[in-house]
C-alpha atoms as a PDB file:
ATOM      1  CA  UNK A   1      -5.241 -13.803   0.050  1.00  0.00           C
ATOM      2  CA  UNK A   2      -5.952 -11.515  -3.680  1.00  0.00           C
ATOM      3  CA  UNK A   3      -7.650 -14.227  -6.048  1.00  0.00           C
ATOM      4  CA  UNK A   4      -6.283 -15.115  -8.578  1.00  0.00           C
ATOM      5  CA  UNK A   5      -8.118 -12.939 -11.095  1.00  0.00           C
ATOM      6  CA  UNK A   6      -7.792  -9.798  -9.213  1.00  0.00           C
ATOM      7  CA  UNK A   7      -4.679 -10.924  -8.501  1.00  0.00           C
ATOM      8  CA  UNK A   8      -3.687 -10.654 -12.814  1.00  0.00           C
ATOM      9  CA  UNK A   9      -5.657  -7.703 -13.865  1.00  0.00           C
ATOM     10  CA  UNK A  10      -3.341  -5.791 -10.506  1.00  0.00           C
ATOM     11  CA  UNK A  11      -0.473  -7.461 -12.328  1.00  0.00           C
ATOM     12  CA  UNK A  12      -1.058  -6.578 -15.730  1.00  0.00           C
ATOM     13  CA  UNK A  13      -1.730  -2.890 -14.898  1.00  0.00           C
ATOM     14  CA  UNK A  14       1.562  -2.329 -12.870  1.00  0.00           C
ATOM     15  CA  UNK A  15       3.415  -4.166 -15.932  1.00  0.00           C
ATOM     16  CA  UNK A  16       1.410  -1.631 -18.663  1.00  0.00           C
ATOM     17  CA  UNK A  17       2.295   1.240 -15.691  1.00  0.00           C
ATOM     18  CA  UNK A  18       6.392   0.692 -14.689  1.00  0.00           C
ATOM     19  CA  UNK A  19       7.279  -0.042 -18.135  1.00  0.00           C
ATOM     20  CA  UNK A  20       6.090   3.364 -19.348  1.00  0.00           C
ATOM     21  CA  UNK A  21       8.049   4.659 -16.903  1.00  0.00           C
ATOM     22  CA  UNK A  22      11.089   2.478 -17.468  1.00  0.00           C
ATOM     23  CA  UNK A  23      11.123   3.530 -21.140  1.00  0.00           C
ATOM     24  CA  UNK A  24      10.189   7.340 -20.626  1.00  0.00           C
ATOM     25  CA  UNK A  25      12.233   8.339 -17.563  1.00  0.00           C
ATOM     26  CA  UNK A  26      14.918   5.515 -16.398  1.00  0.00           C
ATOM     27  CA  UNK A  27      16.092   4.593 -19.745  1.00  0.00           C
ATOM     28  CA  UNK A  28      19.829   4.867 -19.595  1.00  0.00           C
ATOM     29  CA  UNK A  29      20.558   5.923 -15.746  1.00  0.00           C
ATOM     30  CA  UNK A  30      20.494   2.500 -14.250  1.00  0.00           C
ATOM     31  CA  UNK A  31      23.045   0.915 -16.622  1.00  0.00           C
ATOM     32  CA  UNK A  32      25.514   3.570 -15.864  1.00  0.00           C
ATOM     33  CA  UNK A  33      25.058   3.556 -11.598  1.00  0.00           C
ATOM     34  CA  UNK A  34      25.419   0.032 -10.810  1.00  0.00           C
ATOM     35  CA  UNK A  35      28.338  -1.665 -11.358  1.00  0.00           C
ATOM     36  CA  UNK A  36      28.299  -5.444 -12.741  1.00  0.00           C
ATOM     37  CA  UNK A  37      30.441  -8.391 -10.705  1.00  0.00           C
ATOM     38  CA  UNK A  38      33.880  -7.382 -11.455  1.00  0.00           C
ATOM     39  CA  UNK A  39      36.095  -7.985 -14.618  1.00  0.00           C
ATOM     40  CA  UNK A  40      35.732 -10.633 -17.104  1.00  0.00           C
ATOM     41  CA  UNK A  41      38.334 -11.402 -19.837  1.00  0.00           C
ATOM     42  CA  UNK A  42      38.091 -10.078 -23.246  1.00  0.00           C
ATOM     43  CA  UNK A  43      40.850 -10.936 -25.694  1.00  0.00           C
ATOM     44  CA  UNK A  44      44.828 -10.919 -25.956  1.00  0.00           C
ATOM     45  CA  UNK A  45      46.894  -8.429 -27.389  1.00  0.00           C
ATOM     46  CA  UNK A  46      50.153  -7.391 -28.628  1.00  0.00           C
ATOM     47  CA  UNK A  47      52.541  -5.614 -25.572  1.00  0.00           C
ATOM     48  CA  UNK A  48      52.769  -1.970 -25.841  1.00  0.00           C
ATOM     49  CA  UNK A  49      54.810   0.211 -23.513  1.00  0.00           C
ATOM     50  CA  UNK A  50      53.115   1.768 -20.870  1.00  0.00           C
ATOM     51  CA  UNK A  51      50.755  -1.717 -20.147  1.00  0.00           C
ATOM     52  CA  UNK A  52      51.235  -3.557 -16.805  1.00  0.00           C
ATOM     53  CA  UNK A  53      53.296  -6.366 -16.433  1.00  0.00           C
ATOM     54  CA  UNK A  54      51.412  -8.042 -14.441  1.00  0.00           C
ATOM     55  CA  UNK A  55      48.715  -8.802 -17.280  1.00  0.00           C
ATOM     56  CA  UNK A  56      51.228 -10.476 -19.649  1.00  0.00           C
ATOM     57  CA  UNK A  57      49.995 -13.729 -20.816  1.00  0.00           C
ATOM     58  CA  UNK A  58      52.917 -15.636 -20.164  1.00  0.00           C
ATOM     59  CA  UNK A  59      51.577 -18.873 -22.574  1.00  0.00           C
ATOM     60  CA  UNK A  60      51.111 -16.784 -25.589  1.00  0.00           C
ATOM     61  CA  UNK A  61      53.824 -15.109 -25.367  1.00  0.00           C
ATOM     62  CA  UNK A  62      55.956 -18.115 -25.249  1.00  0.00           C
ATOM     63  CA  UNK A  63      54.459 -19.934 -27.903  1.00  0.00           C
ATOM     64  CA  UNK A  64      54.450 -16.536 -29.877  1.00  0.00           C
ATOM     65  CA  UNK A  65      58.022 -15.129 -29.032  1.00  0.00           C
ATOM     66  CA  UNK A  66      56.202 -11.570 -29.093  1.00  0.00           C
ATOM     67  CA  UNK A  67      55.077 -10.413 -25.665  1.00  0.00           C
ATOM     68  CA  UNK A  68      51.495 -10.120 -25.194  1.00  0.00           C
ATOM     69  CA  UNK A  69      48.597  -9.254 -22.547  1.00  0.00           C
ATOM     70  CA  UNK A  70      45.275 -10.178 -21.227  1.00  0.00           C
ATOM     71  CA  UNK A  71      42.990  -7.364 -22.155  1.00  0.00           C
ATOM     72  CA  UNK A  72      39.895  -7.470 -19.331  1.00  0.00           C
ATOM     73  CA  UNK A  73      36.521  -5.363 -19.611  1.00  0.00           C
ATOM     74  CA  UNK A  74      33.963  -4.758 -16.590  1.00  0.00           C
ATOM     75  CA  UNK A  75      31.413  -7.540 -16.518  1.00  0.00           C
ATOM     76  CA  UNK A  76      27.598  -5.588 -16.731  1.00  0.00           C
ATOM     77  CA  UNK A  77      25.381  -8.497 -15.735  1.00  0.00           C
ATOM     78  CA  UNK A  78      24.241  -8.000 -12.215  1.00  0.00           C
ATOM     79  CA  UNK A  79      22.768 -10.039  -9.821  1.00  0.00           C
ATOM     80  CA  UNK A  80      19.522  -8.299  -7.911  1.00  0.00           C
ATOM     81  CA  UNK A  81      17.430  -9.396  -4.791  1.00  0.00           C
ATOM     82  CA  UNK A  82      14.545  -7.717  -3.593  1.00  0.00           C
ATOM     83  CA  UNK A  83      14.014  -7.908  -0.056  1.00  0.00           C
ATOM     84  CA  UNK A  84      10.640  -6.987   1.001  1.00  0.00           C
ATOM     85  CA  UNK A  85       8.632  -6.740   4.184  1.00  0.00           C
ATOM     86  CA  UNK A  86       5.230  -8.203   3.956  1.00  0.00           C
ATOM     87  CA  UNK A  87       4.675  -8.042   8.177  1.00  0.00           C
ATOM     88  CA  UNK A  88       1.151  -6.862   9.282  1.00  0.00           C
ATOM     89  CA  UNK A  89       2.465  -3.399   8.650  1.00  0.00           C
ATOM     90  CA  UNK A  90       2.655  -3.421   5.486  1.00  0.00           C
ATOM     91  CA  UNK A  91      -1.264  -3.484   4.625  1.00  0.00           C
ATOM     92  CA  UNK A  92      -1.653  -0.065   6.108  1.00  0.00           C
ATOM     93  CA  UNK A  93      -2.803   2.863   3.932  1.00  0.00           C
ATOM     94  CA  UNK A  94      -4.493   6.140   4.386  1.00  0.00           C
ATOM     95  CA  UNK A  95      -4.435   7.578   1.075  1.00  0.00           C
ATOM     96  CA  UNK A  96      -4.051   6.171  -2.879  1.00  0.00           C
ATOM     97  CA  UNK A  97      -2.603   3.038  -2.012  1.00  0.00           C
ATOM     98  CA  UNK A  98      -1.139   0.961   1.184  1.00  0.00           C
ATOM     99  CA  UNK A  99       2.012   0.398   1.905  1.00  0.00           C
ATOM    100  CA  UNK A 100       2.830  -3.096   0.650  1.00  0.00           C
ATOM    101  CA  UNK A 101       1.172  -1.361  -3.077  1.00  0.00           C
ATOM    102  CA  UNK A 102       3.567   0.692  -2.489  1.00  0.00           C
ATOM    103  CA  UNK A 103       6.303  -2.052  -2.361  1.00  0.00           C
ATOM    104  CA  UNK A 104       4.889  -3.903  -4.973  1.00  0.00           C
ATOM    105  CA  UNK A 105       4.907  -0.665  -7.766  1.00  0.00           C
ATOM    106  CA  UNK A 106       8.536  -0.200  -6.765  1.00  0.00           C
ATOM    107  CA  UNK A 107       9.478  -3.747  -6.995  1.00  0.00           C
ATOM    108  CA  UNK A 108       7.924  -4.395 -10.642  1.00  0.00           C
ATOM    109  CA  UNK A 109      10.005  -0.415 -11.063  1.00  0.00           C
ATOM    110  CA  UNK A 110      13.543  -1.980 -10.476  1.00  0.00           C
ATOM    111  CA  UNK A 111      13.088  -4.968 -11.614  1.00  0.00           C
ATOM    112  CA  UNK A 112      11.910  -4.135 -15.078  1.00  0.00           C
ATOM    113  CA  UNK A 113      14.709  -1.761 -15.465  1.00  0.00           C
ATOM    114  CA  UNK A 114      16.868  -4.528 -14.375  1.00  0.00           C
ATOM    115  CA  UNK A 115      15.687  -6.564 -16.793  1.00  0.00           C
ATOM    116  CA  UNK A 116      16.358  -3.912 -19.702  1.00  0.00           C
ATOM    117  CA  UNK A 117      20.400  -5.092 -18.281  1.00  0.00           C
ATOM    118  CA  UNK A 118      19.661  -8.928 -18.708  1.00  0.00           C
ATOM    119  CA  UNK A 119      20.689  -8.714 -14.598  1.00  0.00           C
ATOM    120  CA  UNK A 120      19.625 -12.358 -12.856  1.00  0.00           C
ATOM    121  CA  UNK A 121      16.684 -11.111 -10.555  1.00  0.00           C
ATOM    122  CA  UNK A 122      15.586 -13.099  -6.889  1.00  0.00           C
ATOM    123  CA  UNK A 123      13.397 -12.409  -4.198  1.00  0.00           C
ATOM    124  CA  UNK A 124      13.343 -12.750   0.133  1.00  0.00           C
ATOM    125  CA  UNK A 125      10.305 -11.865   1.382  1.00  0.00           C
ATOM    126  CA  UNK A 126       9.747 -11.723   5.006  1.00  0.00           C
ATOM    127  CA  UNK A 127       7.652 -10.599   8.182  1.00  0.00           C
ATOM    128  CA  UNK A 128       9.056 -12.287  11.301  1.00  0.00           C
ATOM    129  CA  UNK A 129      10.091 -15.309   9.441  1.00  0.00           C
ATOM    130  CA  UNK A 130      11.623 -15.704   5.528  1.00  0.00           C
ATOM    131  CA  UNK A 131       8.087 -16.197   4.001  1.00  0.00           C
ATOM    132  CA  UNK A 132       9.809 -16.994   0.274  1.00  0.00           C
ATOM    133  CA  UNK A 133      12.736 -16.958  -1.236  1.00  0.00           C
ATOM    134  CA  UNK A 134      12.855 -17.020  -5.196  1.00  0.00           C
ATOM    135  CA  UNK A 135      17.487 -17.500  -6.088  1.00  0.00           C
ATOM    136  CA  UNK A 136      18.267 -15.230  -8.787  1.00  0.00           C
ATOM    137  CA  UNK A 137      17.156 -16.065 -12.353  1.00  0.00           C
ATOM    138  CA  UNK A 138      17.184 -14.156 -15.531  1.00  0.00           C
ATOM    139  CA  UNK A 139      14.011 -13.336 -18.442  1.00  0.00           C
ATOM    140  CA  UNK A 140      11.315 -11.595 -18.044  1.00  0.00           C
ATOM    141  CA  UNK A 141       9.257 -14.728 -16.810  1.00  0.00           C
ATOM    142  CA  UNK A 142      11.436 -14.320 -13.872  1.00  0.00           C
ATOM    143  CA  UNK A 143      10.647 -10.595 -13.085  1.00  0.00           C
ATOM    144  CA  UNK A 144       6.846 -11.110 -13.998  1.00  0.00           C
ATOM    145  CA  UNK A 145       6.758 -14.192 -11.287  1.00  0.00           C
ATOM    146  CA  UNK A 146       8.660 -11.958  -8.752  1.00  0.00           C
ATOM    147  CA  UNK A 147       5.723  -9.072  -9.093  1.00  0.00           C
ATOM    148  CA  UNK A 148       2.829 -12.162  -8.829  1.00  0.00           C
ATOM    149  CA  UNK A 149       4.254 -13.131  -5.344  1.00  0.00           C
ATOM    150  CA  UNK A 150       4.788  -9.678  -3.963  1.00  0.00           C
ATOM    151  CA  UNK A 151       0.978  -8.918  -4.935  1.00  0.00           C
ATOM    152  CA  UNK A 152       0.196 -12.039  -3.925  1.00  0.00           C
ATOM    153  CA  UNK A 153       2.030 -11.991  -0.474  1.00  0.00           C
ATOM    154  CA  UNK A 154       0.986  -8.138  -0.203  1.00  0.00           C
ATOM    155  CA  UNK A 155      -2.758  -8.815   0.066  1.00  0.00           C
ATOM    156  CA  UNK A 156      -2.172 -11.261   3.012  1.00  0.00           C
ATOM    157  CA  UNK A 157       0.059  -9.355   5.383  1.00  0.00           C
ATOM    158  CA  UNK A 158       0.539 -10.952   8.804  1.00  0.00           C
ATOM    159  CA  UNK A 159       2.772 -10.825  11.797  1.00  0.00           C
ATOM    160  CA  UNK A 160       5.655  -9.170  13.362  1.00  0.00           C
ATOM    161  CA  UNK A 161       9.112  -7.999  11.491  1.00  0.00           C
ATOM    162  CA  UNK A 162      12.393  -9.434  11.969  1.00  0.00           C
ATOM    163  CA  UNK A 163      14.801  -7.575   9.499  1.00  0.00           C
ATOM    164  CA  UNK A 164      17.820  -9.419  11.607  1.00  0.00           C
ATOM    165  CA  UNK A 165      16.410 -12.717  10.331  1.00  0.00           C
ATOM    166  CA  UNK A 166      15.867 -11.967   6.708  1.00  0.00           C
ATOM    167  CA  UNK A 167      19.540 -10.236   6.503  1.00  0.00           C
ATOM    168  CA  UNK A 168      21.061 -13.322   8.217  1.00  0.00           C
ATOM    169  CA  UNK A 169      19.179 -15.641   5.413  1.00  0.00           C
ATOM    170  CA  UNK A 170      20.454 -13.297   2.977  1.00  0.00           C
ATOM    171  CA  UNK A 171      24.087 -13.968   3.910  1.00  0.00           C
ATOM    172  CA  UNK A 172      23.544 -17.402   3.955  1.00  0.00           C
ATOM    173  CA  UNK A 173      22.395 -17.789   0.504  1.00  0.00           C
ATOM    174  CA  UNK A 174      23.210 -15.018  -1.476  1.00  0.00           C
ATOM    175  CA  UNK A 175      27.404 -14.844  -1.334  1.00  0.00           C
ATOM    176  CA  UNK A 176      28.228 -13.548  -4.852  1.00  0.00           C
ATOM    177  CA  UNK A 177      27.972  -9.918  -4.398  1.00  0.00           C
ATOM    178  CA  UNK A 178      24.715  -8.541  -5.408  1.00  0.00           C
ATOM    179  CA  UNK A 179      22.725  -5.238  -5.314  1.00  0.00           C
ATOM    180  CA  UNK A 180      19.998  -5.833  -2.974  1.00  0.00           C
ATOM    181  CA  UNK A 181      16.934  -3.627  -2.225  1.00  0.00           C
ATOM    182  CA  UNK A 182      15.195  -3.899   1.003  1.00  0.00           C
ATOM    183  CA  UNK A 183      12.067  -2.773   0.503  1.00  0.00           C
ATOM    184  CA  UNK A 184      10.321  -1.925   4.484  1.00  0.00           C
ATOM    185  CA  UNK A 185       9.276   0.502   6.474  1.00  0.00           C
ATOM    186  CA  UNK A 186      11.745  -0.675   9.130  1.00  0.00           C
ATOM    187  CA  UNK A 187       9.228  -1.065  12.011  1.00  0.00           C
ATOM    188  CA  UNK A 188      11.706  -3.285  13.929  1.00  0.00           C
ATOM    189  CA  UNK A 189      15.075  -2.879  16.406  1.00  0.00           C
ATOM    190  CA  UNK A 190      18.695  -4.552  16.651  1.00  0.00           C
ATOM    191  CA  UNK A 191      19.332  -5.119  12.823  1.00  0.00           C
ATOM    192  CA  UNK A 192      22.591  -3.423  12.529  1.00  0.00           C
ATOM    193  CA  UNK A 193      24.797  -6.333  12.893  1.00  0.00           C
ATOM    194  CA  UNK A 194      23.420  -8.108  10.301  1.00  0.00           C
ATOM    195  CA  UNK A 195      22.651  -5.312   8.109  1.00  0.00           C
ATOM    196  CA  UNK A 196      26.704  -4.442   8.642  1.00  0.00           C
ATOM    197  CA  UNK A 197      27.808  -7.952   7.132  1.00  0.00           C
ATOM    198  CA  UNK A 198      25.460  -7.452   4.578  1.00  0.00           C
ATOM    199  CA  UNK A 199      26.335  -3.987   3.413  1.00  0.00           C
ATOM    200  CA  UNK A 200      30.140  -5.258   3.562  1.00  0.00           C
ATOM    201  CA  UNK A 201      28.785  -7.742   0.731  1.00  0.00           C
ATOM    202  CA  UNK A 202      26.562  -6.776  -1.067  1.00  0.00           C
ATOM    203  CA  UNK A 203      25.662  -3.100  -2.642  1.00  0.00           C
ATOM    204  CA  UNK A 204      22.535  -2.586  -0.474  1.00  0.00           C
ATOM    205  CA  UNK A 205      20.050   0.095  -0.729  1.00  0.00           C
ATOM    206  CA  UNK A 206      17.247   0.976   1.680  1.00  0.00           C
ATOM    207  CA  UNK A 207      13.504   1.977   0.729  1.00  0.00           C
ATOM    208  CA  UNK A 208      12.076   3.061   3.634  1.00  0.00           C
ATOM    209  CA  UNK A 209       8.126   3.288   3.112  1.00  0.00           C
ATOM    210  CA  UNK A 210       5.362   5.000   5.178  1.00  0.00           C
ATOM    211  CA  UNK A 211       1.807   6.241   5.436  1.00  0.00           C
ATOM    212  CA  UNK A 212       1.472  10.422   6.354  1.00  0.00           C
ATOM    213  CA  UNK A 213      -1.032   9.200   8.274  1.00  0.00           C
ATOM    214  CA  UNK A 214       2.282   7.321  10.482  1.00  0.00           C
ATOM    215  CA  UNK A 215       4.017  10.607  10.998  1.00  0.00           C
ATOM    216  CA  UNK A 216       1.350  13.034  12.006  1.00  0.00           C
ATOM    217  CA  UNK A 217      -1.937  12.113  14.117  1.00  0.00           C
ATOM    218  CA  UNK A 218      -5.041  13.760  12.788  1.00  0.00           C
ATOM    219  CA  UNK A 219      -7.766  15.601  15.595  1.00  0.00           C
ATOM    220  CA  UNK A 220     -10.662  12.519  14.989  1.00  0.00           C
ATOM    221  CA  UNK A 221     -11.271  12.432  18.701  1.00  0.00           C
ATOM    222  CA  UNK A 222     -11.099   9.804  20.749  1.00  0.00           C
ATOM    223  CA  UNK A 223      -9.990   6.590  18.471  1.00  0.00           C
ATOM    224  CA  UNK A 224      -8.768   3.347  18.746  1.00  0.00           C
ATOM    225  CA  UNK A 225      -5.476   2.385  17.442  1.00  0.00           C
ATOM    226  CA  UNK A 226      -4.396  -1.242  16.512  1.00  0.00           C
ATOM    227  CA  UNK A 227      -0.913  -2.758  15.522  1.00  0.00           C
ATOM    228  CA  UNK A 228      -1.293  -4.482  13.091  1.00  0.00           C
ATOM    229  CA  UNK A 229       1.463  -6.528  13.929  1.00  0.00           C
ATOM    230  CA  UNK A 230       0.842  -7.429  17.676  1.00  0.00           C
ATOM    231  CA  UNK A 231      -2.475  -7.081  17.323  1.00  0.00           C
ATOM    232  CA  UNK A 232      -2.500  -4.808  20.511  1.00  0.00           C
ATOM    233  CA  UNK A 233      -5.378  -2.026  20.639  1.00  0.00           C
ATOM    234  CA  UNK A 234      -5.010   1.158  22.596  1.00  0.00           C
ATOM    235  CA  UNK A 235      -7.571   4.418  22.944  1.00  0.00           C
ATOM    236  CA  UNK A 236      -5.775   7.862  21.600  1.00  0.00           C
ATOM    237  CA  UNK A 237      -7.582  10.998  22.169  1.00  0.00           C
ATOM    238  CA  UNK A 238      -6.253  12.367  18.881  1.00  0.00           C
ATOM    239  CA  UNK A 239      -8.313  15.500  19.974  1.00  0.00           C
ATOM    240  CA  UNK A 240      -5.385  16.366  22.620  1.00  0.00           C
ATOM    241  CA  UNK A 241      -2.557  18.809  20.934  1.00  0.00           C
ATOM    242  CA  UNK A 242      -0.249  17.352  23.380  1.00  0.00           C
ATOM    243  CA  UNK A 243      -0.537  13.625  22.481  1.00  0.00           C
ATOM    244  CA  UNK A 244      -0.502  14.745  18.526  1.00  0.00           C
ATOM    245  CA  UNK A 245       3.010  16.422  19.148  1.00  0.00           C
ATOM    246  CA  UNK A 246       3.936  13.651  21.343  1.00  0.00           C
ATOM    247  CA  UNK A 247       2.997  11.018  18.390  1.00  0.00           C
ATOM    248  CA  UNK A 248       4.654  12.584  15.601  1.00  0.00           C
ATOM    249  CA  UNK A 249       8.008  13.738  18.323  1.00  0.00           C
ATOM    250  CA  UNK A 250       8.115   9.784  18.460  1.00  0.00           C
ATOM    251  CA  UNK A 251       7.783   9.519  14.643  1.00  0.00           C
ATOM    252  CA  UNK A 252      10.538  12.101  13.814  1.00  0.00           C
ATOM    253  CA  UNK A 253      12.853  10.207  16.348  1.00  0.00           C
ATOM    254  CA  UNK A 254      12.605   7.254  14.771  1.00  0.00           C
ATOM    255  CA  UNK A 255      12.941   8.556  11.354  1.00  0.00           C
ATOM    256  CA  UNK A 256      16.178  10.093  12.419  1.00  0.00           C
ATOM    257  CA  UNK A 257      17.808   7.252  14.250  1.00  0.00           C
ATOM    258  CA  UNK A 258      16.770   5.391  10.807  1.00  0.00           C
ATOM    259  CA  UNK A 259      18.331   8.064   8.851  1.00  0.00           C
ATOM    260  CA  UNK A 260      21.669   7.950  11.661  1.00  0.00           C
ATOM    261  CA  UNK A 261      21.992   4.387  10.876  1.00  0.00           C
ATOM    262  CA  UNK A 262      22.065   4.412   7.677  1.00  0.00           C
ATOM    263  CA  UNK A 263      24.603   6.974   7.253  1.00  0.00           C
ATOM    264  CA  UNK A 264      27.135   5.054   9.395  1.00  0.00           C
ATOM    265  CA  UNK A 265      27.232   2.208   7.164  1.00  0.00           C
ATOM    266  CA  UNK A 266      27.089   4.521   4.106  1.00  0.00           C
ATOM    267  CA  UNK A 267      24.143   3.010   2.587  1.00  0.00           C
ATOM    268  CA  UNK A 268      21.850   4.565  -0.249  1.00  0.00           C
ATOM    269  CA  UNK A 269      18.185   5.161   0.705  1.00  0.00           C
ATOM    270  CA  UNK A 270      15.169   6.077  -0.599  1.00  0.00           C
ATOM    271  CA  UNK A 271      12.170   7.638   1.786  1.00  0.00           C
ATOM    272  CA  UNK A 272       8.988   6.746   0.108  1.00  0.00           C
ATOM    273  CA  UNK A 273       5.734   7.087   0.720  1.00  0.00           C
ATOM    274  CA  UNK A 274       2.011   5.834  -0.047  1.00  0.00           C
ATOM    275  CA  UNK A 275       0.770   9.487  -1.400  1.00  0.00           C
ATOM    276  CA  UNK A 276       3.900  10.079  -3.498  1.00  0.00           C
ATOM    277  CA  UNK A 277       4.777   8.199  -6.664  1.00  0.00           C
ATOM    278  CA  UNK A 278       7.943   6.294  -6.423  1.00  0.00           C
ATOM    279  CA  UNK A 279       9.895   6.821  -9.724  1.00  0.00           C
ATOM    280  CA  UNK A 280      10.549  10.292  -8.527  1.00  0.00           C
ATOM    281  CA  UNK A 281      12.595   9.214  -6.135  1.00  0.00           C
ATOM    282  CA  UNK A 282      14.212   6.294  -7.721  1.00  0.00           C
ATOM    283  CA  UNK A 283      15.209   8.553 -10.581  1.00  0.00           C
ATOM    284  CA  UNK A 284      17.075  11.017  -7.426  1.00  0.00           C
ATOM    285  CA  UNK A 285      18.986   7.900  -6.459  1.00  0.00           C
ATOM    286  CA  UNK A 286      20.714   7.294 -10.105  1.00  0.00           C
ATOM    287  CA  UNK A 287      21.171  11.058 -10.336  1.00  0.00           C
ATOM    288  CA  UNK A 288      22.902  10.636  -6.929  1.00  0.00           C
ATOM    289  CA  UNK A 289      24.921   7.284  -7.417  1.00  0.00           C
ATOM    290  CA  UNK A 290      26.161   8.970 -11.381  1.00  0.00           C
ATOM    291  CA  UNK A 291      27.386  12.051  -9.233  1.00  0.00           C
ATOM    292  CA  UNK A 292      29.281  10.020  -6.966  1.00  0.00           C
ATOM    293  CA  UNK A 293      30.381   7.726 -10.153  1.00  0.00           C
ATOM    294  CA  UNK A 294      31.570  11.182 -11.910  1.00  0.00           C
ATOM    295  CA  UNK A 295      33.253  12.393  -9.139  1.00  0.00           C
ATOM    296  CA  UNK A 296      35.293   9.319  -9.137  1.00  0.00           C
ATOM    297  CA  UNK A 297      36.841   9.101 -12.345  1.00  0.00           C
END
């Protein structure tokens, strides 16, 4: 486990970091992508031809003699959950940072530009278990804490992944509709059930993260390789051009029955990885979801 020092100063210097780059290149583009919990009432008005019947306001009108209407505007407050992997996984990293960094940067990303919204903000981390879950709350106290235990959690990655498990605990608790983010780099199998009831409830968007170092062997020789999950070792000769191609086939099929899966449910993604800075790609899905928001109106 980080201390707690370390721990602070890593906390302090992804606040100073994500809200330079909330203010600079997000401002603006997540209000207008996600849309709030529905309609909430805003005042009553005179009748006037063309309006549908079905919003008079029978009372007022009654105790006015002049017809009259409820007038309803979109409510903007949102209610966010991060869910993110901290399995054994997550602690690899073969360039600038690892992979639950990673997490952590875009976690403190979204949720300080949620917080520019006044959106309620929770957290469900997991590995093969629900490690933590923080219910939605709003403030930036609330977004602060929810960086502090992904750091926290991050430098202490351990055990398998159960995604099922984690979406299942999700349905239980969360059943207002929310936006949810599930932050992982999806190392697991036979989450789609789950992950269908979800998506039918919530607004849920993937962030897939990786390492290059996961999709293409380099020629080191003769190596050996540990999950850092199972804890299972094995000896590679990285040196053979047949078991690189075979390594990075397997990585490529994966990737694309990740990508397959997430098209039949029509979810948003985001592919990130540990060598690339995340904003960029946060910043393609608003210019994505405002496209699909323009096209609809």
């Amino acid at each position: 486990m980080i201390d707690t020092v370390e721990l602070m100063r890593k906390v302090g210097n992804l606040r100073i970091l994500t809200s330079r780059l909330v203010d600079d290149r997000l401002s603006g583009d997540y209000h207008s992508v996600f849309k709030g919990q529905g309609m909430e009432f805003d005042e009553v008005r005179t009748y006037v031809p063309g309006d549908d019947v079905r919003t008079i306001d029978w009372n007022v009108t009654a105790r006015t003699g002049y017809p009259h209407v409820k007038r309803y505007s979109e409510e903007r407050e949102l209610t966010v959950v991060f869910m993110v992997d901290v399995s054994g996984s997550q602690s690899y990293g073969s360039v600038a940072r690892t992979k639950s960094e990673l997490a952590a940067e875009l976690t403190c990303l979204l949720a300080l530009t949620s917080l520019r919204n006044q959106d309620k903000i929770g957290l469900l981390l997991f590995s093969d278990h629900v490690v933590k879950y923080l219910p939605p709350r709003k403030g930036r106290t609330a977004v602060m804490r929810l960086v502090r235990e992904v750091l926290a959690t991050g430098g202490d990655t351990q055990g398998g992944t159960d995604i099922a498990a984690a979406f299942n605990f999700l349905n239980n608790v969360q059943r207002r509709r929310a936006v949810v983010f599930v932050v992982s780099d999806f190392q697991d199998q036979n989450f789609e059930r789950p992950l269908s009831v979800a998506a039918r409830r919530h607004d849920l968007v993937c962030c897939h993260l990786s390492d290059p170092a996961e999709h293409e062997l380099p020629d080191a020789g003769l190596v050996e390789l540990e999950d850092p999950e199972s804890g299972a070792s094995l000896w590679v000769d990285t040196s053979s051009p047949a078991v690189r191609r075979a390594f990075a086939a397997e990585s490529q099929r994966a990737h694309e029955e990740l990508r397959k899966l997430l098209l039949r449910h029509r979810l948003d993604s985001m592919f990130l990885s540990t060598d690339r800075e995340p904003v960029d790609e946060v910043r393609r899905l608003f210019r994505q979801r405002a496209s699909r928001v323009r096209r609809a109106l």
